[in-house]
Protein backbone atom coordinates (compact mmCIF):
# COMPACT_ATOMS: atom_id res chain seq x y z
CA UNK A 1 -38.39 19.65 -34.12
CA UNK A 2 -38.72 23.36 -34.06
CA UNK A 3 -39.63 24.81 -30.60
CA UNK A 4 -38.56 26.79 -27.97
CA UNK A 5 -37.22 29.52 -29.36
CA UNK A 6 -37.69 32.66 -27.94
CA UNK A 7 -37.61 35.90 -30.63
CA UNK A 8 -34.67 38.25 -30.07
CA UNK A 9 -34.69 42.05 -29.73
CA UNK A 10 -33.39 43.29 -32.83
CA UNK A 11 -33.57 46.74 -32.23
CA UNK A 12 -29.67 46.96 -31.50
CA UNK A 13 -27.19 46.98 -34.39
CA UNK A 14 -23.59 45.63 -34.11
CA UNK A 15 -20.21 47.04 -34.34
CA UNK A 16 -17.94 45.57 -37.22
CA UNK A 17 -14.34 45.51 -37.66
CA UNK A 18 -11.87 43.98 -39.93
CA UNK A 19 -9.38 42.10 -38.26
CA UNK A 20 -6.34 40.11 -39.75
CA UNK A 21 -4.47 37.12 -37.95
CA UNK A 22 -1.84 34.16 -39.17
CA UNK A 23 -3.00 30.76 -39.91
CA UNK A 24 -0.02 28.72 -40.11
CA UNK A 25 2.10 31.64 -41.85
CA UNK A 26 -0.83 32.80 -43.94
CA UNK A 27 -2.53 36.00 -43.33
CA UNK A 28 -6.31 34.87 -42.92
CA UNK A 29 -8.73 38.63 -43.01
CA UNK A 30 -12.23 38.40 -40.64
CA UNK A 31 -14.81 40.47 -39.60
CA UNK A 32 -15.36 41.16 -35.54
CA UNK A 33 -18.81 41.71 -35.00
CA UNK A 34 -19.59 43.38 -31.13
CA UNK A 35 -22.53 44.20 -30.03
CA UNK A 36 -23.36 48.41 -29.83
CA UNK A 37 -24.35 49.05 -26.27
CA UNK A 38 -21.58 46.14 -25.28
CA UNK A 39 -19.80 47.52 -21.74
CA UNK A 40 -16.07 47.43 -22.70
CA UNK A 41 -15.58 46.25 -18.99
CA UNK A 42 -17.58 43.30 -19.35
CA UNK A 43 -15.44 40.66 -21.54
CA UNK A 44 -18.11 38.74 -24.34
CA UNK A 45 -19.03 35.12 -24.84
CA UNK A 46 -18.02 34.33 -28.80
CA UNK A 47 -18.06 32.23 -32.17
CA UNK A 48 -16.10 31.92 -34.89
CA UNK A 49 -17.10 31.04 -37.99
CA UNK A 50 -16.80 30.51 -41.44
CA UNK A 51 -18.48 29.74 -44.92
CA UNK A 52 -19.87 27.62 -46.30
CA UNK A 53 -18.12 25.50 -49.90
CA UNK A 54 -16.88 27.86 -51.39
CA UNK A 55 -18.20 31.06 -49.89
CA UNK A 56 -17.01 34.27 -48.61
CA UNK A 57 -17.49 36.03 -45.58
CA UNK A 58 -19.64 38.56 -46.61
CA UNK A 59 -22.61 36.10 -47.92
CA UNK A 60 -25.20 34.63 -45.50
CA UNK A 61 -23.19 34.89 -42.44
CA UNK A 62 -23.85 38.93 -41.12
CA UNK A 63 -27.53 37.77 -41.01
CA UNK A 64 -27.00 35.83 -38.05
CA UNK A 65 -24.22 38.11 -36.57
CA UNK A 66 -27.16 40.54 -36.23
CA UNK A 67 -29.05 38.17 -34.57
CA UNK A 68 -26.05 36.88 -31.96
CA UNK A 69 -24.66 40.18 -30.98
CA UNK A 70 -28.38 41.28 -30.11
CA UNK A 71 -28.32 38.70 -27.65
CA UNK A 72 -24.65 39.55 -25.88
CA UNK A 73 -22.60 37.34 -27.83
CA UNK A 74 -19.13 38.07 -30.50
CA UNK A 75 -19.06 36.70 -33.89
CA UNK A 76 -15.95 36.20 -35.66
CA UNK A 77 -16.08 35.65 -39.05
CA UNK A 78 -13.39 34.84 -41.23
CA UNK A 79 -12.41 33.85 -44.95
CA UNK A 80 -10.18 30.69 -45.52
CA UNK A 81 -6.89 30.79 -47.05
CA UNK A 82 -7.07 30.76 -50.81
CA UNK A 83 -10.50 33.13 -50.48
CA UNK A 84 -11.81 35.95 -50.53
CA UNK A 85 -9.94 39.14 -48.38
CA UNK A 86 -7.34 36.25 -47.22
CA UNK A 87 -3.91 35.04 -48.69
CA UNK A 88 -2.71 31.87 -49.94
CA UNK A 89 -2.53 29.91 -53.22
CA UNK A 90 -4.00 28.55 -55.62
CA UNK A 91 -6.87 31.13 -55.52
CA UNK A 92 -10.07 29.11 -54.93
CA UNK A 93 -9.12 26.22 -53.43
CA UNK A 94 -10.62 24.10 -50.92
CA UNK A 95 -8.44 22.13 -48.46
CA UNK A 96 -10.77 20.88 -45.36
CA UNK A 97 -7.76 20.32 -42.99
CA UNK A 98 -6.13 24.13 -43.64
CA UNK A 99 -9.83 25.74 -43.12
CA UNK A 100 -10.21 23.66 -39.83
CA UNK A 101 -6.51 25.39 -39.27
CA UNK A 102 -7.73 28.65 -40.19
CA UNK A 103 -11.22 28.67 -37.71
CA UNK A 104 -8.65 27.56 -34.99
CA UNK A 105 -6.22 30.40 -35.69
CA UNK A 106 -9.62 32.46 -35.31
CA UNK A 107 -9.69 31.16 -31.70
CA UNK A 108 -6.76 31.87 -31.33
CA UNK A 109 -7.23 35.31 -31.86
CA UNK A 110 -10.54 35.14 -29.80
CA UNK A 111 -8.35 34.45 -27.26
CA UNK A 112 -6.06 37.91 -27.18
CA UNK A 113 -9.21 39.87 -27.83
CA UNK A 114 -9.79 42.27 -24.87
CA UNK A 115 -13.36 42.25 -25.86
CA UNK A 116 -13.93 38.51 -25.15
CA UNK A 117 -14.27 36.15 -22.39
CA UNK A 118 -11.91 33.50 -23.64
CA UNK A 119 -13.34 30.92 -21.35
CA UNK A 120 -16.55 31.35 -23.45
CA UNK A 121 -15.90 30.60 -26.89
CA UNK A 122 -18.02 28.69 -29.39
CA UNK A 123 -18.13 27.45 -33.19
CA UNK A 124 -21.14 27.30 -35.57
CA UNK A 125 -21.21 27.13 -39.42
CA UNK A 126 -23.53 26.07 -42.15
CA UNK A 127 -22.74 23.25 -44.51
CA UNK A 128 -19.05 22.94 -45.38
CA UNK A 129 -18.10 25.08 -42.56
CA UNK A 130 -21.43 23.19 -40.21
CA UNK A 131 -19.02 20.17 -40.73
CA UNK A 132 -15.46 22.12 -40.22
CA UNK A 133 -17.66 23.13 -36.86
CA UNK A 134 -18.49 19.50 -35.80
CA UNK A 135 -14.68 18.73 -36.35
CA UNK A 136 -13.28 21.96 -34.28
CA UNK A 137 -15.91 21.30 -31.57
CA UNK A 138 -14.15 17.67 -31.24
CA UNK A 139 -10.66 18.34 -31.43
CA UNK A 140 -10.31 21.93 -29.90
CA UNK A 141 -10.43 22.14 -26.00
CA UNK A 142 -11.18 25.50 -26.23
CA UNK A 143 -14.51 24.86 -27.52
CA UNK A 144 -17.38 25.14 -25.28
CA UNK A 145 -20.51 24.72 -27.41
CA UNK A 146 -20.98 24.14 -31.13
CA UNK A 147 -24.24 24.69 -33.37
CA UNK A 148 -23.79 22.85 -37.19
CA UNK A 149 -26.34 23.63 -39.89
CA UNK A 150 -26.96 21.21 -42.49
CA UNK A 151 -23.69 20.39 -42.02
CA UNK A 152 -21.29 18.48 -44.18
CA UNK A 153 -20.43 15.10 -42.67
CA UNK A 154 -19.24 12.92 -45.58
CA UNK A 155 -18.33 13.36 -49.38
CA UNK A 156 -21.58 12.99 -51.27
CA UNK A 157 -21.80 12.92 -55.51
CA UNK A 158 -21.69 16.51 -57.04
CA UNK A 159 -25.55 17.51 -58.75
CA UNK A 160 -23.91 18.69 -61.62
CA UNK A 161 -22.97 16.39 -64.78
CA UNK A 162 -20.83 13.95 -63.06
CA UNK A 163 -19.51 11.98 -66.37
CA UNK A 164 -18.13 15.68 -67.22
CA UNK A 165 -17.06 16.53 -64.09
CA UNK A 166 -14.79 13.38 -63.73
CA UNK A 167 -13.35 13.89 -67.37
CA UNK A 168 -12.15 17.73 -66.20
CA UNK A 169 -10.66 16.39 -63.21
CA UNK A 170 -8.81 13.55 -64.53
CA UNK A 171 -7.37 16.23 -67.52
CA UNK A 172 -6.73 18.78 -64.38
CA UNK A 173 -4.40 15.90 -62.88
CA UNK A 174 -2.65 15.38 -66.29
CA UNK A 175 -2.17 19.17 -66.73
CA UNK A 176 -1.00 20.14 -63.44
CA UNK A 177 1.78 17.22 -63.59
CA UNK A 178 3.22 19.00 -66.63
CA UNK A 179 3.78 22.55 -64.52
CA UNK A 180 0.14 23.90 -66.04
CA UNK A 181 -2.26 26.18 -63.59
CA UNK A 182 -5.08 23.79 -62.05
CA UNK A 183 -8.45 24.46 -63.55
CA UNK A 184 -11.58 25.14 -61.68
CA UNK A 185 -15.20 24.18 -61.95
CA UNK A 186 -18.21 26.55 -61.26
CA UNK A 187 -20.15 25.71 -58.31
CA UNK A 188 -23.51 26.07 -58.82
CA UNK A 189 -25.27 25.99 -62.45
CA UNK A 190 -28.43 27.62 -63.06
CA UNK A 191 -29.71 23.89 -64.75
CA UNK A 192 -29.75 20.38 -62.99
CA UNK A 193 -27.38 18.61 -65.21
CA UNK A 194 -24.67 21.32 -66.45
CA UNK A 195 -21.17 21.13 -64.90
CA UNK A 196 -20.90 22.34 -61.78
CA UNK A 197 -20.94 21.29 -58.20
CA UNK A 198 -24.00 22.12 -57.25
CA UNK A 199 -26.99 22.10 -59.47
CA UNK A 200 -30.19 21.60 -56.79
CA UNK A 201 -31.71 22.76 -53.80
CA UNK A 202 -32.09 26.32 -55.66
CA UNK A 203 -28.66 26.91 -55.23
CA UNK A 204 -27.81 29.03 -57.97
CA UNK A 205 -31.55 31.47 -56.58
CA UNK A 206 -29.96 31.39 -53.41
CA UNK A 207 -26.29 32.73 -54.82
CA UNK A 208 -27.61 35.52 -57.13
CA UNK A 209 -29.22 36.75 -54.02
CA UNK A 210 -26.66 36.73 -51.23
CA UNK A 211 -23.09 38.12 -53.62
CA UNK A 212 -25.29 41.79 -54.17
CA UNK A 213 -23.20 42.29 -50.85
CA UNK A 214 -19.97 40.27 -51.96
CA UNK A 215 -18.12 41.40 -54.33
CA UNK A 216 -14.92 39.10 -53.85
CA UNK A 217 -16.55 36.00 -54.62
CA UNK A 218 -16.18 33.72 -57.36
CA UNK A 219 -18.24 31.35 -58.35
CA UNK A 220 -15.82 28.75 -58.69
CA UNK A 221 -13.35 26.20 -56.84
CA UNK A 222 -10.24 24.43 -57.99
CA UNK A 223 -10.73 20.89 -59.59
CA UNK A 224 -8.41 19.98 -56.71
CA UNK A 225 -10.75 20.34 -53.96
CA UNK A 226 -13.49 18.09 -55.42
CA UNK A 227 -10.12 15.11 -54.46
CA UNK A 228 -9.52 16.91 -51.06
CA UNK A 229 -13.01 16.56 -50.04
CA UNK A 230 -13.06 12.76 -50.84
CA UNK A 231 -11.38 12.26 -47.81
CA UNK A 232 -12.71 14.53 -44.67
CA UNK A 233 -15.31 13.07 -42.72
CA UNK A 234 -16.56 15.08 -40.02
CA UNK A 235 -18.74 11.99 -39.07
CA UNK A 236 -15.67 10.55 -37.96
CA UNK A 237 -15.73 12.24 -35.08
CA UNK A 238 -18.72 11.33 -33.07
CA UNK A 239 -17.26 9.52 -30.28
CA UNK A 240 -14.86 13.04 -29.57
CA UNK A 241 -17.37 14.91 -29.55
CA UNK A 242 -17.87 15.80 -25.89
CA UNK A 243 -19.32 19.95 -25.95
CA UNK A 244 -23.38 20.51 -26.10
CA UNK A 245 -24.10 20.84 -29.64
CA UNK A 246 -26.83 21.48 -31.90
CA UNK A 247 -27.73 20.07 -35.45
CA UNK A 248 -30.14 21.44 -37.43
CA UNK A 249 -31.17 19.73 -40.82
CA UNK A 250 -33.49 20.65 -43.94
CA UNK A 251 -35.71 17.92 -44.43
CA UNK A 252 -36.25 17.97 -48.25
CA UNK A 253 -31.86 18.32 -48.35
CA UNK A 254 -30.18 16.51 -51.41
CA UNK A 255 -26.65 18.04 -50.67
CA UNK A 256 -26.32 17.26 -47.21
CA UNK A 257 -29.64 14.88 -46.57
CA UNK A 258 -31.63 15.07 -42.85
CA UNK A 259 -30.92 11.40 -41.98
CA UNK A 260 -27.15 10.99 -41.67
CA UNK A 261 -27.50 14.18 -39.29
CA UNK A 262 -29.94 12.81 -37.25
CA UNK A 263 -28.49 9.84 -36.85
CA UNK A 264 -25.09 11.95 -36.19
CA UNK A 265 -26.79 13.21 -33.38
CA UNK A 266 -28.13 10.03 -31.88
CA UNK A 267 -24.34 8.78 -32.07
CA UNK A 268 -22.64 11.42 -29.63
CA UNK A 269 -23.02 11.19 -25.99
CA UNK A 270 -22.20 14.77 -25.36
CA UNK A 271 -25.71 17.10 -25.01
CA UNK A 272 -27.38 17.13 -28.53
CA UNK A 273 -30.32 18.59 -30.31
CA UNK A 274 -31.80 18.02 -32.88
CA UNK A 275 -33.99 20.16 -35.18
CA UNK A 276 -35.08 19.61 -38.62
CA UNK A 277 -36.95 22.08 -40.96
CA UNK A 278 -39.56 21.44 -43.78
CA UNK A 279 -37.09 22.92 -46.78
CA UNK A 280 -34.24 22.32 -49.04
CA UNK A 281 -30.61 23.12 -48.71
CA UNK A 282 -30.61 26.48 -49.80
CA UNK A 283 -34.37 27.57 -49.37
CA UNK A 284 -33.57 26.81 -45.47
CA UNK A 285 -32.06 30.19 -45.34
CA UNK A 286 -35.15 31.68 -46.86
CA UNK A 287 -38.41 32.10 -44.71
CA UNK A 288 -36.47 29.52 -41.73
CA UNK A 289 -33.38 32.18 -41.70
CA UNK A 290 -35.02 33.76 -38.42
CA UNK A 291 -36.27 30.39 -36.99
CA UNK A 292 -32.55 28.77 -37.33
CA UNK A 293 -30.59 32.02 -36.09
CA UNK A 294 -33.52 31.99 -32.71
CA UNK A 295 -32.11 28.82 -32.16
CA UNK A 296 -28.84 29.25 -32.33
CA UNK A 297 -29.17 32.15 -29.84
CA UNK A 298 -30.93 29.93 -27.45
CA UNK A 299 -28.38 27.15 -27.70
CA UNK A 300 -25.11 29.71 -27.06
CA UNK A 301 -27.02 31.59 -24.51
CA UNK A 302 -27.56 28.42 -22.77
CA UNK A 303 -24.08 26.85 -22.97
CA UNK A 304 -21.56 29.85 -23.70
């Protein structure tokens, strides 16, 4: 399904700051966006968000920032511990429960914000974080609507050369029991095959394009996180989740595929929709970048 958007006026820029908070003791760095012509007496609806696997905040997400604050409405965007502008170690490491931790300490700090109407907060992310967004919508009271992009709802196999990928891990395990620093793994390849996370869905395209604007990212995560991951289910939490949310899915999707999302959606009984696109993972943000952030709009203005 993809109707009913209506195009937003883009003809207003936003305001950016860079704002720092704790997340459990660890200093977590985000961006603020505002709208320009906001009136400072009027408190604004928000989101938070975050990136996707292994992302920083400069990559993908200011795209849709643009689009939200046009409409009225605050983005937060932050980097997880372990990435990016934000502490914590081992450097590149993914642990799903700590960045569901760190989008909540971004509500939290939604929350003090003069600028925003803390009785109007949201949560939307693509992928890793579209799952981290499903979870935070369920748990967190404070949530009032959620949008999830292809979002991650259960540990799939990596696209890269899993026989090679399982032999570094296993060594990792070995090494790191001995006092030795945990290795990492690139996550995306340029070839289907090589090792690597990710090695579809144009991923590595997609990448070369969007880090011209980030220059703390690192095209790699700790061996670790592929274990952490094996573990967090987002889909778990379909019978919590009680906000209006919307899914949106790429049709032609190997990493996170349309049909477990669709039939996420026909699982809740809070207010769902559901909208699916012709493309791929990656190549969603492409030529469907507008289409997805009209949507979004739409669903926040509706529900925020």
């Amino acid at each position: 399904m993809d109707a009913g958007a209506q195009p937003v006026d883009m003809t207003s820029k936003f305001n950016r700051k860079t704002v720092e908070f704790l997340s459990h003791g660890v200093k977590i760095e985000a961006y603020l966006y505002t709208p320009s012509s906001s009136d400072a007496s009027t408190p604004l609806p928000a989101v938070v968000t975050a990136p996707g696997f292994g992302g920083v905040k400069e990559m993908l997400i200011e795209s849709y920032a643009d689009y939200l604050t046009a409409a009225g409405i605050a983005c937060l965007s932050l980097d997880y511990r372990h990435f990016g502008g934000s502490d914590g170690m081992p450097r590149q490491h993914i642990d799903p429960v700590r960045q569901v931790e760190d989008m909540q300490a971004g509500i939290d700090y939604l929350e003090t914000a003069d600028e925003i109407d803390s009785a109007r907060i949201g949560v939307w992310g693509t992928s890793m974080s579209g799952g981290h967004t499903i979870t935070v919508a369920a748990i967190d009271s404070r949530i009032k609507a959620a949008v999830a992009i292809i979002p991650f709802l259960t540990a799939g196999k990596p696209s890269g050369d899993i026989r090679a990928i399982r032999r570094a891990a296993l060594l990792d395990t070995a090494k790191r029991l001995v006092g030795m620093r945990p290795g990492t793994i690139p996550i995306f390849a340029e070839s289907p095959g090589e090792f690597a996370v990710m090695a579809s869905d144009g991923g590595w395209e997609w990448m070369q394009n969007v880090v011209k604007d980030a220059p703390n990212y690192r095209n790699e995560v700790t061996l670790q996180s592929l274990f952490r991951l094996g573990g967090y289910l987002p889909e778990r939490h379909a019978g919590q989740l009680s906000v209006p949310t919307m899914l949106m899915a790429a049709k032609a999707d190997s990493i996170t595929p349309a049909e477990p999302i669709e039939a996420f959606a026909q699982k809740v009984s809070c207010a769902t929709e559901y909208i699916e696109y012709p493309e791929s993972h990656f190549e969603l943000f492409g030529e469907h970048l507008a289409g997805t952030a009209d949507q979004m709009v739409r669903w926040f203005k509706t529900h925020l």
